[in-house]
Each structure stands twice: as structure tokens, then as C-alpha cells.
PDB file of N, CA and C in Angstrom:
ATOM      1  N   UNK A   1      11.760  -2.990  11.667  1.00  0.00           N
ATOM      2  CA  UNK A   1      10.904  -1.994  12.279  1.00  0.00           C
ATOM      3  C   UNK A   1       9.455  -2.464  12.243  1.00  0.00           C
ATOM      4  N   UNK A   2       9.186  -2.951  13.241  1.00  0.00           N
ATOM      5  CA  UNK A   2       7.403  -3.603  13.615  1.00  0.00           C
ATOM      6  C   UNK A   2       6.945  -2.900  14.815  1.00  0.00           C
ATOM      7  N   UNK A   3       6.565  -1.624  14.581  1.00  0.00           N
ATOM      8  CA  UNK A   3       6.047  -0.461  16.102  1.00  0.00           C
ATOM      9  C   UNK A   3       4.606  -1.246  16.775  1.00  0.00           C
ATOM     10  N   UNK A   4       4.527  -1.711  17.990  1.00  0.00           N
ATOM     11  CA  UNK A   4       3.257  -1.903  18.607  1.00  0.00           C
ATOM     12  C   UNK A   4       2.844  -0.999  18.944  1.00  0.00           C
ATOM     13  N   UNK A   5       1.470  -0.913  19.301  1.00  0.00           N
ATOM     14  CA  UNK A   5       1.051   0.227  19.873  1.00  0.00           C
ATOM     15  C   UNK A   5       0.096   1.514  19.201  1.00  0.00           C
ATOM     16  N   UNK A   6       0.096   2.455  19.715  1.00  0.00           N
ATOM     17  CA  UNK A   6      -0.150   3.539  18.527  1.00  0.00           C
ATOM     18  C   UNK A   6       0.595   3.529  17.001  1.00  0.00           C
ATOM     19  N   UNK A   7       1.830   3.653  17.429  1.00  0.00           N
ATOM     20  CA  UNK A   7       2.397   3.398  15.987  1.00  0.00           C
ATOM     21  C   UNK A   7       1.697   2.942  15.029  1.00  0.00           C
ATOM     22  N   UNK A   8       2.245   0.853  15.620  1.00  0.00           N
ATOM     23  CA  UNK A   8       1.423   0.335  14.909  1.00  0.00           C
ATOM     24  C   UNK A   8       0.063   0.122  14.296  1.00  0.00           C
ATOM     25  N   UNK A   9      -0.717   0.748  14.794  1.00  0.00           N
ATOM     26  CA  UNK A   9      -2.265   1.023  14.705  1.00  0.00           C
ATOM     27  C   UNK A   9      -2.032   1.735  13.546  1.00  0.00           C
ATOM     28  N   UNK A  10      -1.599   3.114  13.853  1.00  0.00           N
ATOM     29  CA  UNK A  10      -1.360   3.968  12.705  1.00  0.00           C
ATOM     30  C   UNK A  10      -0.339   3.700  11.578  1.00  0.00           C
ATOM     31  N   UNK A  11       0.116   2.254  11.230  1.00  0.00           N
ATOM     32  CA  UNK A  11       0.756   1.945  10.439  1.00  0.00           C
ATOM     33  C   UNK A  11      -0.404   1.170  10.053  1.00  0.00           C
ATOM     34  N   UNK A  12      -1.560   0.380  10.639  1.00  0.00           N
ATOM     35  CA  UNK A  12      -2.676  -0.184   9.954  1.00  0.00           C
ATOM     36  C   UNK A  12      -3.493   0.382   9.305  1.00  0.00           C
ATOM     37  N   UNK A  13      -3.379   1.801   9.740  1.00  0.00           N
ATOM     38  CA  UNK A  13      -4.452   2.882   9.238  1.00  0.00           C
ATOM     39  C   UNK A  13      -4.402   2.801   7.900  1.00  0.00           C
ATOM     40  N   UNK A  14      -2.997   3.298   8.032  1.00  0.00           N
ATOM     41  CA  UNK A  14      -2.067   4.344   6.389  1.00  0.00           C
ATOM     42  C   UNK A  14      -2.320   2.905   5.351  1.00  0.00           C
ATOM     43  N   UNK A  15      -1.525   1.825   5.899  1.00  0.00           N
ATOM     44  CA  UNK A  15      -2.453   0.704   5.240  1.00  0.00           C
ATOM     45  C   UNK A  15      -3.565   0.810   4.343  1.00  0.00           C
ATOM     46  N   UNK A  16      -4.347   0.475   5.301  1.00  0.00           N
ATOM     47  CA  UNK A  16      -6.013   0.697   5.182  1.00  0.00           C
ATOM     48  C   UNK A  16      -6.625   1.772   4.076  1.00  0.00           C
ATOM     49  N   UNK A  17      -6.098   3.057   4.742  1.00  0.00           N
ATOM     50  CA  UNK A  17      -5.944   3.810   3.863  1.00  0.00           C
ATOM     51  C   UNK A  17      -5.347   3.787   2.250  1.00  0.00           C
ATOM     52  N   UNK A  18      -4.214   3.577   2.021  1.00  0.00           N
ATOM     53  CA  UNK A  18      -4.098   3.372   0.712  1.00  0.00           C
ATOM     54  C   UNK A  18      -4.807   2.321  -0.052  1.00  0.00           C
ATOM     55  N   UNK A  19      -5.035   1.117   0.734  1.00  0.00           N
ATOM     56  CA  UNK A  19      -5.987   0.328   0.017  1.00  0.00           C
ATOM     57  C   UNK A  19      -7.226   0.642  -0.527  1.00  0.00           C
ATOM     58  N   UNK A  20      -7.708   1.408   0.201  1.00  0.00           N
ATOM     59  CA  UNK A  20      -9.369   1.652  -0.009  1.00  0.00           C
ATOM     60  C   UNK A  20      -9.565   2.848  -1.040  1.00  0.00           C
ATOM     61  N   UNK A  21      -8.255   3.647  -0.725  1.00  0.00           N
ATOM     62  CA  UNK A  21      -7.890   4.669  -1.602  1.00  0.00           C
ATOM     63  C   UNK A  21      -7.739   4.281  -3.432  1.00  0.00           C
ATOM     64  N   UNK A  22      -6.975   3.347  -3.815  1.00  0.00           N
ATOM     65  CA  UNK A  22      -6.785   2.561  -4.751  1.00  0.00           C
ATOM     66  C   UNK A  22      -8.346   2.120  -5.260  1.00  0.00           C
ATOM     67  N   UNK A  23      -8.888   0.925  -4.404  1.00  0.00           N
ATOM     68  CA  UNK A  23      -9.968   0.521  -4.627  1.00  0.00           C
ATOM     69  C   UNK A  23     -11.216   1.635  -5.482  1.00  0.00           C
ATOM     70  N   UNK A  24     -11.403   1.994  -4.460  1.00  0.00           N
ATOM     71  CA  UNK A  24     -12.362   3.647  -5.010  1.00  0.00           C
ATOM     72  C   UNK A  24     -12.183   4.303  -6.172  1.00  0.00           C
ATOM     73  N   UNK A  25     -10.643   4.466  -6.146  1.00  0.00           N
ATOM     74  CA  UNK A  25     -10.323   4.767  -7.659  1.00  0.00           C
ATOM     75  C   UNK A  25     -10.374   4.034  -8.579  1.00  0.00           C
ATOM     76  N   UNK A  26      -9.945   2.922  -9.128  1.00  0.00           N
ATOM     77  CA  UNK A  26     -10.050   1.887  -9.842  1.00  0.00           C
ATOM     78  C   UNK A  26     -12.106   1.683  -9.700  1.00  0.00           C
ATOM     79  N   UNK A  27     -12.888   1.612  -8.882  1.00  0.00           N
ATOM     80  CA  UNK A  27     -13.885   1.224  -9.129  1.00  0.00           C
ATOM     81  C   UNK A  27     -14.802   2.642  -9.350  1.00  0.00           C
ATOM     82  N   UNK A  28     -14.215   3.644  -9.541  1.00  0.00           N
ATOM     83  CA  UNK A  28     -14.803   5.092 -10.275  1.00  0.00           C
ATOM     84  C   UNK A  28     -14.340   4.990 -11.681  1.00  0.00           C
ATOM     85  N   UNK A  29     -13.493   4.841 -11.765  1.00  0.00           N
ATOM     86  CA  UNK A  29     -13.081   4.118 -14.033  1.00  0.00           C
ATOM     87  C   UNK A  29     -13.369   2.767 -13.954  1.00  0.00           C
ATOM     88  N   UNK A  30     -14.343   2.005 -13.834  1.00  0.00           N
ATOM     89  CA  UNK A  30     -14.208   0.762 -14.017  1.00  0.00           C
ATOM     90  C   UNK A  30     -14.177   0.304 -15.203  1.00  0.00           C
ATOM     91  N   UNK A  31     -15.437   1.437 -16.284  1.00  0.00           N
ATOM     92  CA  UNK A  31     -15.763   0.871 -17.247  1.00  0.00           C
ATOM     93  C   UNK A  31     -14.794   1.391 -18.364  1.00  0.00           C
ATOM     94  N   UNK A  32     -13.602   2.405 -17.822  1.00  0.00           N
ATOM     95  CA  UNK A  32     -12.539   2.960 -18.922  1.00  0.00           C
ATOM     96  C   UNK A  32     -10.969   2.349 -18.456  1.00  0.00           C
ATOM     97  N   UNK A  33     -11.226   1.342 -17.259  1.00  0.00           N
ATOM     98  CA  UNK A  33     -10.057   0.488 -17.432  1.00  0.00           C
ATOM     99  C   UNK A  33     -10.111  -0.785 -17.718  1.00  0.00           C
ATOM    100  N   UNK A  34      -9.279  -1.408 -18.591  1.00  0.00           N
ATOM    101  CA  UNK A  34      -8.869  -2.681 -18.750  1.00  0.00           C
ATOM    102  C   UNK A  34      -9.155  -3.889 -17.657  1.00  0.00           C
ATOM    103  N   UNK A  35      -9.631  -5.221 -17.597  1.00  0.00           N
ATOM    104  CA  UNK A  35      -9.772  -5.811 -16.610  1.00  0.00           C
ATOM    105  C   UNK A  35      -8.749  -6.748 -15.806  1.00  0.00           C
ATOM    106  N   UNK A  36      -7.113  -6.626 -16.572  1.00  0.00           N
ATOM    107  CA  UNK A  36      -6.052  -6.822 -15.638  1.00  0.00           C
ATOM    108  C   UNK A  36      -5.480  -5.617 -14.831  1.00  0.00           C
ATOM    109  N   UNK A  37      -6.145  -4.539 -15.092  1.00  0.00           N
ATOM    110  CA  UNK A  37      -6.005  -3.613 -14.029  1.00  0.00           C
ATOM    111  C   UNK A  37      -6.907  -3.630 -12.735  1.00  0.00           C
ATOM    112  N   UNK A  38      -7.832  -4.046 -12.950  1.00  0.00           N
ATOM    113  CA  UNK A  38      -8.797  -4.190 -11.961  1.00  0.00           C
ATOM    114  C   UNK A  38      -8.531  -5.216 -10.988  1.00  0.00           C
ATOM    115  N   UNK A  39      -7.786  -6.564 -11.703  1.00  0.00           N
ATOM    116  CA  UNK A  39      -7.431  -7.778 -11.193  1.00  0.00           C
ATOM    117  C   UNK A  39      -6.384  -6.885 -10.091  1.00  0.00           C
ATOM    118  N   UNK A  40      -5.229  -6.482 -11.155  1.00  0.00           N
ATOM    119  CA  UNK A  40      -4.094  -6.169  -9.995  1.00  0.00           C
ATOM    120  C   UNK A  40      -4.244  -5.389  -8.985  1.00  0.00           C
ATOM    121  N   UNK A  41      -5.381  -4.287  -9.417  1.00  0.00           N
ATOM    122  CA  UNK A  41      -5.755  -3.719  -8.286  1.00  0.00           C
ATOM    123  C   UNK A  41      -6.914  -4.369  -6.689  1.00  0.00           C
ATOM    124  N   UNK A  42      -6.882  -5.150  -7.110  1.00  0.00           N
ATOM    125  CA  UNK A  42      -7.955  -6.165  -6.088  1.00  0.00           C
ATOM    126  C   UNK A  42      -6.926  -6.997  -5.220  1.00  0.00           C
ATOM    127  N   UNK A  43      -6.003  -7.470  -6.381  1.00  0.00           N
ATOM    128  CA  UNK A  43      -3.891  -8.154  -5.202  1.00  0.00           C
ATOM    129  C   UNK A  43      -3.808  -7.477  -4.991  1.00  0.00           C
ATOM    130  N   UNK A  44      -3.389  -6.182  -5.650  1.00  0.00           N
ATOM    131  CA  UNK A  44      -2.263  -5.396  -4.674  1.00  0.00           C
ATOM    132  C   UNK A  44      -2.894  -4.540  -3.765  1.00  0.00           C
ATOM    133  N   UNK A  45      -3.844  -4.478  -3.537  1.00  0.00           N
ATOM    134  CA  UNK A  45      -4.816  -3.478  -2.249  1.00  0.00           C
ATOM    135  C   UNK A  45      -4.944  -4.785  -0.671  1.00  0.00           C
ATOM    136  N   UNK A  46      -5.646  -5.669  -1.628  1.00  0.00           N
ATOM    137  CA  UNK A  46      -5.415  -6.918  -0.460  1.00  0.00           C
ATOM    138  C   UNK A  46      -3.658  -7.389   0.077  1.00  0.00           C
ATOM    139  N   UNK A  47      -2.975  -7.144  -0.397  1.00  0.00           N
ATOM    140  CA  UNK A  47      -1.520  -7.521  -0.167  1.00  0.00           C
ATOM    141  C   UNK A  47      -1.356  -6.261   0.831  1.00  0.00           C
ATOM    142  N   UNK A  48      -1.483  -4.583   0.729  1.00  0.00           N
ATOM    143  CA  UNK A  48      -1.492  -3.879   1.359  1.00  0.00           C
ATOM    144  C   UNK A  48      -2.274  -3.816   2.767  1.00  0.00           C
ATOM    145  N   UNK A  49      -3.616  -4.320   2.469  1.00  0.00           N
ATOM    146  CA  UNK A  49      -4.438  -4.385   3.435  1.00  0.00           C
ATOM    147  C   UNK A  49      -3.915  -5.257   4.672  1.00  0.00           C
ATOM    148  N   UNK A  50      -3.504  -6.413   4.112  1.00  0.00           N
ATOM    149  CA  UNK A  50      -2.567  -7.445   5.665  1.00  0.00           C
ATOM    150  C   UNK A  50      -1.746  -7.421   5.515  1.00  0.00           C
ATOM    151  N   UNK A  51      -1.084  -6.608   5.257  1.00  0.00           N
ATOM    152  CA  UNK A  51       0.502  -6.407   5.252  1.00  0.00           C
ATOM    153  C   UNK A  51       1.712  -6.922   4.959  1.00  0.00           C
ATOM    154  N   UNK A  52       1.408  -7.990   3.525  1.00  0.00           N
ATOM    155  CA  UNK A  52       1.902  -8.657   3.101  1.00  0.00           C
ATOM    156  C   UNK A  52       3.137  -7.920   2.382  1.00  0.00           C
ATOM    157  N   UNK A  53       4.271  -8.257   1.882  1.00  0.00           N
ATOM    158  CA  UNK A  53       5.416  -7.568   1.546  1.00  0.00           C
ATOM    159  C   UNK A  53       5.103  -5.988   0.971  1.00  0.00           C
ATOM    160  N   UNK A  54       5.347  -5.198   2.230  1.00  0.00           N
ATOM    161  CA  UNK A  54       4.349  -3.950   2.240  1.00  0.00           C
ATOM    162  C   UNK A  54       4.947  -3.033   1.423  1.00  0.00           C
ATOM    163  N   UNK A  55       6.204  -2.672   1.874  1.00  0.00           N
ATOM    164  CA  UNK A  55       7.084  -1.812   0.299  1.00  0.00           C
ATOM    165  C   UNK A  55       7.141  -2.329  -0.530  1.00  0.00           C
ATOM    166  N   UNK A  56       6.731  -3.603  -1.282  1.00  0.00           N
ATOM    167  CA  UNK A  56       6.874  -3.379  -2.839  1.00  0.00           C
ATOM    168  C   UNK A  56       5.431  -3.324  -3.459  1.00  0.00           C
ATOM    169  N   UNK A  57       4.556  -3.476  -2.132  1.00  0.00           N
ATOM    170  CA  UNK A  57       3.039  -4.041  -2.389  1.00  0.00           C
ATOM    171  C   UNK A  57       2.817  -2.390  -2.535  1.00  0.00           C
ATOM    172  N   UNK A  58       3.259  -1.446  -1.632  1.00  0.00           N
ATOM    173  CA  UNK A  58       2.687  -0.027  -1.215  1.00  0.00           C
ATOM    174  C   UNK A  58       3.421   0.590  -2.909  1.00  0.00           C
ATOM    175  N   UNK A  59       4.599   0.543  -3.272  1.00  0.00           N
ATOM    176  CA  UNK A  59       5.469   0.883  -4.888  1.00  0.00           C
ATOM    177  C   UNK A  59       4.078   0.362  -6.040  1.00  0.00           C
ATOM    178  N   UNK A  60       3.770  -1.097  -5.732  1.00  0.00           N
ATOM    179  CA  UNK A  60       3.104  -1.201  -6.797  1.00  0.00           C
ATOM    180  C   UNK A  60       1.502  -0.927  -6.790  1.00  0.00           C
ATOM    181  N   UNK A  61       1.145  -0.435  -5.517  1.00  0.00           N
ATOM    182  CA  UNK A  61      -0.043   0.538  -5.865  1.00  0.00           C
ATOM    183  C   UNK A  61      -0.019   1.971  -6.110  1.00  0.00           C
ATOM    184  N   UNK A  62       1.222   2.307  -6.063  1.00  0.00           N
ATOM    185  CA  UNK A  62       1.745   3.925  -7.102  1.00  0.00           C
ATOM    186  C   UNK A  62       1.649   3.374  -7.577  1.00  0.00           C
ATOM    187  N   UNK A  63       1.612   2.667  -8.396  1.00  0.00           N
ATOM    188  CA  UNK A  63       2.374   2.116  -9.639  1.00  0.00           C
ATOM    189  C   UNK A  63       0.984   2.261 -10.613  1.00  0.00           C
ATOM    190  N   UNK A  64       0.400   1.458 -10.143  1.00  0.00           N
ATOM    191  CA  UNK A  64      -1.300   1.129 -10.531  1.00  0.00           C
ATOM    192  C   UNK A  64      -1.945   2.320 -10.428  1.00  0.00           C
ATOM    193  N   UNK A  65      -2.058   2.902  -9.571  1.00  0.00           N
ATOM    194  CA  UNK A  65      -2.872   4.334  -9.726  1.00  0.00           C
ATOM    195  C   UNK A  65      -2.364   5.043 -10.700  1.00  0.00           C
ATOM    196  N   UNK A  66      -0.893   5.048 -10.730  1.00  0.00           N
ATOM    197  CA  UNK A  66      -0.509   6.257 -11.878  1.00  0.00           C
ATOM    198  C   UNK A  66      -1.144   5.863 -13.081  1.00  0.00           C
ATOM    199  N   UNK A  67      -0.823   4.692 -13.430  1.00  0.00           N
ATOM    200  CA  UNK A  67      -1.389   3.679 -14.536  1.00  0.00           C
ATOM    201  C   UNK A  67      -2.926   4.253 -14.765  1.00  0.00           C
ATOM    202  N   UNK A  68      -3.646   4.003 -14.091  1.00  0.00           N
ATOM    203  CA  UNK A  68      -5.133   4.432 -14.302  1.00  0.00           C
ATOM    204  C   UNK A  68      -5.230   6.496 -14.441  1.00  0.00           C
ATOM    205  N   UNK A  69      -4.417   6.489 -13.448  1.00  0.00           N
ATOM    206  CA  UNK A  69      -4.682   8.226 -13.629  1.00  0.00           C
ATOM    207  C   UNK A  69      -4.340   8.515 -15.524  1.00  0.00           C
ATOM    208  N   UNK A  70      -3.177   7.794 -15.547  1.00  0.00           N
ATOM    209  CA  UNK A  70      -2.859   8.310 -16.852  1.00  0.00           C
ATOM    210  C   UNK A  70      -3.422   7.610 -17.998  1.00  0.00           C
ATOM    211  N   UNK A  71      -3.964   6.520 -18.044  1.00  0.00           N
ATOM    212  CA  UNK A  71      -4.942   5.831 -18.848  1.00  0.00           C
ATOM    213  C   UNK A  71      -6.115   6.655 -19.244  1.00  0.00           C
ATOM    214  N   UNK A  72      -6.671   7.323 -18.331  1.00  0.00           N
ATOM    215  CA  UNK A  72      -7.918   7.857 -18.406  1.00  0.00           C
ATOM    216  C   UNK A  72      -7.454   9.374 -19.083  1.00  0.00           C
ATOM    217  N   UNK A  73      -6.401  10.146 -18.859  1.00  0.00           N
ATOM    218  CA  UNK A  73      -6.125  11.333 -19.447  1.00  0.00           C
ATOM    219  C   UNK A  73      -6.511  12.580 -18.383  1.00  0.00           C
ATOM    220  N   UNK A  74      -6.645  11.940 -17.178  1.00  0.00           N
ATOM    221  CA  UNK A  74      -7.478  12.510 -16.341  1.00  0.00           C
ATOM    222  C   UNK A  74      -6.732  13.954 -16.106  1.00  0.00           C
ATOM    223  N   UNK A  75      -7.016  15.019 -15.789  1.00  0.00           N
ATOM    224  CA  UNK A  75      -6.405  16.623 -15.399  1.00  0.00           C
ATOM    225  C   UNK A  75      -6.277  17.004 -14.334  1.00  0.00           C
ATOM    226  N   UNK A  76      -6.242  18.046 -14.267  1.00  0.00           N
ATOM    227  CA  UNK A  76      -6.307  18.708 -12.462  1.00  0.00           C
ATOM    228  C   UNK A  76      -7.245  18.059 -11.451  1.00  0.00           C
ATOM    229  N   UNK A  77      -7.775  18.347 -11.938  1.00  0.00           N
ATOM    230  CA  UNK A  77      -9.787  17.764 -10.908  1.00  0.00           C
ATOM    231  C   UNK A  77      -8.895  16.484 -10.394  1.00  0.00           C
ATOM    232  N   UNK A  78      -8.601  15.743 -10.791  1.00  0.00           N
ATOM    233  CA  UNK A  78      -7.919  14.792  -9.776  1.00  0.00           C
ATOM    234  C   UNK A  78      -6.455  14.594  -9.427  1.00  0.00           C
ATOM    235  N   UNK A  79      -5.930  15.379  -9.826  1.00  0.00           N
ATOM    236  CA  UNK A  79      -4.091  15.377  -9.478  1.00  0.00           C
ATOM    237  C   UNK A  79      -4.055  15.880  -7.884  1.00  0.00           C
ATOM    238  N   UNK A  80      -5.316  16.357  -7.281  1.00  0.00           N
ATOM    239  CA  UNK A  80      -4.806  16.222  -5.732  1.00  0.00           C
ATOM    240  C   UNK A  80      -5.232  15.078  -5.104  1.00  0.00           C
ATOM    241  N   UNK A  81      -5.886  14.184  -6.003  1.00  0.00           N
ATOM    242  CA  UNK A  81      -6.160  13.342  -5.067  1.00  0.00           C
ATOM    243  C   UNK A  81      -4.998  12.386  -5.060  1.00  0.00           C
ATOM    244  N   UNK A  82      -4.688  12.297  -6.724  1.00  0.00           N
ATOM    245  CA  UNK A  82      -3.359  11.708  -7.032  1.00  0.00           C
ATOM    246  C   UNK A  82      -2.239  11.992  -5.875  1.00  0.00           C
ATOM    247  N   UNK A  83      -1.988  13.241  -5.430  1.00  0.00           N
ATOM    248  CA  UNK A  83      -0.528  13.587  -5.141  1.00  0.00           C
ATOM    249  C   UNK A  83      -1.072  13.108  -3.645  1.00  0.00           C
ATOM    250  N   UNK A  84      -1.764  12.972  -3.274  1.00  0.00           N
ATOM    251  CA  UNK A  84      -2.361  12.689  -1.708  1.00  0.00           C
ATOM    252  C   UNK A  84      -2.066  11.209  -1.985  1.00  0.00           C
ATOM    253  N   UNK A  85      -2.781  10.274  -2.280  1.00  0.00           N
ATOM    254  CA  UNK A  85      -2.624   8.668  -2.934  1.00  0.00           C
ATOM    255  C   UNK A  85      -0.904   8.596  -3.108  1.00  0.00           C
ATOM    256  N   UNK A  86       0.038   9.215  -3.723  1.00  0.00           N
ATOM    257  CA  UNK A  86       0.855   8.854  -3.922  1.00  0.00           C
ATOM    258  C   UNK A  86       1.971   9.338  -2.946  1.00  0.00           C
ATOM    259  N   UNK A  87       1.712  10.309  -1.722  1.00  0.00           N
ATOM    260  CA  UNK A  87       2.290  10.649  -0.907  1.00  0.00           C
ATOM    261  C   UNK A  87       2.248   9.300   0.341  1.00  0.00           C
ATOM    262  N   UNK A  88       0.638   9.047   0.645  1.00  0.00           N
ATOM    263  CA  UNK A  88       0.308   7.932   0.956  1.00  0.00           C
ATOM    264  C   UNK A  88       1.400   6.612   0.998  1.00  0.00           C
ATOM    265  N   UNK A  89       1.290   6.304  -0.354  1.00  0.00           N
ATOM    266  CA  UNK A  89       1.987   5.215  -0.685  1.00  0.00           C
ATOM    267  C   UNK A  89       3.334   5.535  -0.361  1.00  0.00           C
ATOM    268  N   UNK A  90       3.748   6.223  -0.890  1.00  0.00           N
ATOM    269  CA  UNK A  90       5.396   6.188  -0.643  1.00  0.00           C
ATOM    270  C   UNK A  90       5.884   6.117   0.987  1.00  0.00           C
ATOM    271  N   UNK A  91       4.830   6.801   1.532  1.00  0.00           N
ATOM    272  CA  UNK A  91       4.980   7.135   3.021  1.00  0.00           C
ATOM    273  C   UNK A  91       5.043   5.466   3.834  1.00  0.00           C
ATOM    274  N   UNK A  92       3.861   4.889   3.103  1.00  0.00           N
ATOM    275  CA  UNK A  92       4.099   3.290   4.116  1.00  0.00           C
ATOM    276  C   UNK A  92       5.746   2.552   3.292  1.00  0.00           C
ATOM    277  N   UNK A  93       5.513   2.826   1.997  1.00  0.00           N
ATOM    278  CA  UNK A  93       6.858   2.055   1.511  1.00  0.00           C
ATOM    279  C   UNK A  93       7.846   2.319   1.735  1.00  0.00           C
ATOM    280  N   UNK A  94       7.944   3.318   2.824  1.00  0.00           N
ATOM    281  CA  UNK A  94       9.195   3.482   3.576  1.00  0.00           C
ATOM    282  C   UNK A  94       8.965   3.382   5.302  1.00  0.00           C
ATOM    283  N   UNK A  95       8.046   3.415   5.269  1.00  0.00           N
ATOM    284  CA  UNK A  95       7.955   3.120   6.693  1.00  0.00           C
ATOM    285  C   UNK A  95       7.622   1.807   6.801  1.00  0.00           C
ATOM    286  N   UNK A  96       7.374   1.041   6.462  1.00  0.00           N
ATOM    287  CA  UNK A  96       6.827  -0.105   6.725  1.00  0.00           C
ATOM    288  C   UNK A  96       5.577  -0.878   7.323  1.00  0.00           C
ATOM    289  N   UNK A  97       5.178  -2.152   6.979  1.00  0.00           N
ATOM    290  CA  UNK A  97       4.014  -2.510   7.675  1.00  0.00           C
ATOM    291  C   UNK A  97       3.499  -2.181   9.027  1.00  0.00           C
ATOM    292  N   UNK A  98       4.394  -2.207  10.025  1.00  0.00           N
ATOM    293  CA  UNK A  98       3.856  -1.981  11.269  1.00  0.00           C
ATOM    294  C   UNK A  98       3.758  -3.547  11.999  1.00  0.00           C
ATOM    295  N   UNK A  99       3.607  -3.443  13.416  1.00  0.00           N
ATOM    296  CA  UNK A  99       3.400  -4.912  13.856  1.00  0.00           C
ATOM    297  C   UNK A  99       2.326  -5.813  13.959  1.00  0.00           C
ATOM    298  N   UNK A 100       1.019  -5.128  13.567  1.00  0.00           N
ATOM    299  CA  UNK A 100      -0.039  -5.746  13.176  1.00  0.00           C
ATOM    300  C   UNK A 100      -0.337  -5.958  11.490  1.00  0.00           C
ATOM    301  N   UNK A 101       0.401  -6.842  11.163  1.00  0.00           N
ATOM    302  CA  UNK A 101       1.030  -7.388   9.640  1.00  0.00           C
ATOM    303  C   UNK A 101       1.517  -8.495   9.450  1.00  0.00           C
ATOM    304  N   UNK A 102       0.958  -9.282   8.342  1.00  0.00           N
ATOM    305  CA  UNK A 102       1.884 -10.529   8.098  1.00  0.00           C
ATOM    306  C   UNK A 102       3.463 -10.787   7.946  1.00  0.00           C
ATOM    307  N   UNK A 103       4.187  -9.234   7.123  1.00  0.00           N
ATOM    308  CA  UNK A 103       5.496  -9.175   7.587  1.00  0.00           C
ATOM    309  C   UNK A 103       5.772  -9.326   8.939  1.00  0.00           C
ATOM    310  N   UNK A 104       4.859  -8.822   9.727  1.00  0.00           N
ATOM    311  CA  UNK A 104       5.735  -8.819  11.449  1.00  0.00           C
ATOM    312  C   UNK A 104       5.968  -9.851  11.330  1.00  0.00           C
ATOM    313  N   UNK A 105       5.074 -11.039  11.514  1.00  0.00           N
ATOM    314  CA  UNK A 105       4.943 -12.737  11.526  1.00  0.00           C
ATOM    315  C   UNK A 105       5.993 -13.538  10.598  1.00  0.00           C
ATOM    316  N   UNK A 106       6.114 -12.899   9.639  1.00  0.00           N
ATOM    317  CA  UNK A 106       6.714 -13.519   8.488  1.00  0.00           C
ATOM    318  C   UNK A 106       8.797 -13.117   9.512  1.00  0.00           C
ATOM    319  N   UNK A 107       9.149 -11.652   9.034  1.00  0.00           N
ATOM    320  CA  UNK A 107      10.357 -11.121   9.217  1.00  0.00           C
ATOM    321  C   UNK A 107      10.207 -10.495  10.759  1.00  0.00           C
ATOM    322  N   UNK A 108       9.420 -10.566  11.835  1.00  0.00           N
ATOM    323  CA  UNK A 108       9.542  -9.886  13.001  1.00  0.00           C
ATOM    324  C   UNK A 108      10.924  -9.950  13.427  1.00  0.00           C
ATOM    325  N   UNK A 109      10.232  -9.573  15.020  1.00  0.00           N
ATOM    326  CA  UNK A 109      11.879  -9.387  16.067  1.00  0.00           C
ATOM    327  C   UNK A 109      12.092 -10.394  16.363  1.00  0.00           C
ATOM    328  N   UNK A 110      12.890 -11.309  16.549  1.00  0.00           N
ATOM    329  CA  UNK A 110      13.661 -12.412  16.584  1.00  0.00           C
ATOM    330  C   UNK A 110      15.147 -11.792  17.505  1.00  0.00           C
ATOM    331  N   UNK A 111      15.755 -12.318  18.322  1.00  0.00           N
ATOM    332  CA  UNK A 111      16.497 -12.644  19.098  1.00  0.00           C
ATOM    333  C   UNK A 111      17.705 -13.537  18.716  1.00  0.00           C
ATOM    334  N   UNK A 112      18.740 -12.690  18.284  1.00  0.00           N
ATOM    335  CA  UNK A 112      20.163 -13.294  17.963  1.00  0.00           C
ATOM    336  C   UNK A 112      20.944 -13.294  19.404  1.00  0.00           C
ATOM    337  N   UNK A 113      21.327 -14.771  19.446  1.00  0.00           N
ATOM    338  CA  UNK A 113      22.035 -15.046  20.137  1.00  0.00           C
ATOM    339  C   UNK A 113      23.939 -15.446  19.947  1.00  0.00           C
ATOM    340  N   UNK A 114      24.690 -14.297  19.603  1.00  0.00           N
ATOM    341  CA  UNK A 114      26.125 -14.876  19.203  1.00  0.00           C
ATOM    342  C   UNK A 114      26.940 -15.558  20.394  1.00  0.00           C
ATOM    343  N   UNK A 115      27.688 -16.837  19.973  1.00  0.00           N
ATOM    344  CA  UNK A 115      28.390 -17.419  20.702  1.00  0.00           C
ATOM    345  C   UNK A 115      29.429 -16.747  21.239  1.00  0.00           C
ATOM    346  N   UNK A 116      29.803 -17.388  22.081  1.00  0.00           N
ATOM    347  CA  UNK A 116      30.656 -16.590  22.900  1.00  0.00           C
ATOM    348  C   UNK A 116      32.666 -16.279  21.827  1.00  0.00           C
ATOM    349  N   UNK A 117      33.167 -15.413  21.904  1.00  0.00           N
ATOM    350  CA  UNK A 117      34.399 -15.141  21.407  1.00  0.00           C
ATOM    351  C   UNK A 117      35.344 -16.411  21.182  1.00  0.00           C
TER     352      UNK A 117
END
């Protein structure tokens, strides 16, 4: 599934979106998270951003946010941004990159040709 078009645009968005989403967060605790969190969060936003293996890249920025949400002890005041961020994510890791993505390039549409019976 690589949608051109609107789709795909709006599969660059949601992208886009969770990346920058991540980013922002991670660089609002900078100084109350650890600095291999910061690392992973700088891969795995850029892996999201070009659409590099996008469901496990989009899993492991839930992954990372929860990590920081719950590092910090953080409460309500941010559990909507959380449940928004993590609706986000799950939403591309099942939908997929879209056709403006290095997966397209990598796994696109390709053309099977079976021999004849």
C-alpha cells in the first residue's frame, strides 16, 4: 500500500507530524531526560520523517514518548497530548508510509509476471 496523490501527501503529513510531535517533546524535557533518549529520539523521528521502515519506526516512537512521558512522572496536563501523539503513531503504523517514502522505493509496486501454466 503506497497511495499517490492526496493520500499520499497526507500520509507525509501524519509522518511529519509525528516526527515533529516527538521532537518538541523530547526537546521540552531535555534537561530531565537521559541523553540516549534524545539520541533515539533524533533516529527514530528522522527514520519517520523519510519514511524509512515506517511501522516499526512509527511503534518505536510510541515507544519513546511513553518512555519520556513516564520518566518525567508527568500527569494529566499532558496525557492529551500523549493520547493524541500516540493515536498519531499507531495510525501511520498501520497505515503505512505512503508513496512519497523511502519504503515506496525500497518495497513499492512492482509487477509480477507468472509464467504461463
Amino acid at each position: 500500500m503506497f497511495p499517490r496523490g492526496w493520500p499520499g501527501l497526507a500520509l507525509l503529513l501524519l509522518r511529519l507530524s509525528v516526527a515533529i510531535a516527538l521532537v518538541l517533546h523530547d526537546y521540552g524535557y531535555r534537561d530531565a531526560v537521559p541523553d540516549w533518549v534524545h539520541a533515539a529520539v533524533i533516529l527514530i523521528s528522522l527514520f519517520v520523517s523519510v519514511g524509512y521502515l515506517t511501522p516499526v519506526a512509527a511503534c518505536a516512537a510510541l515507544v519513546c514518548h511513553t518512555v519520556i512521558w513516564f520518566a518525567l512522572g508527568a500527569g494529566l496536563d499532558t496525557a492529551s497530548f500523549t493520547l493524541l501523539f500516540a493515536i498519531d503513531a499507531l495510525a501511520l503504523a498501520l497505515l503505512g508510509p505512503g508513496a512519497y517514502s523511502l519504503d515506496s522505493r525500497r518495497f513499492g509496486r512492482r509487477l509480477v509476471v507468472l509464467p504461463p501454466a
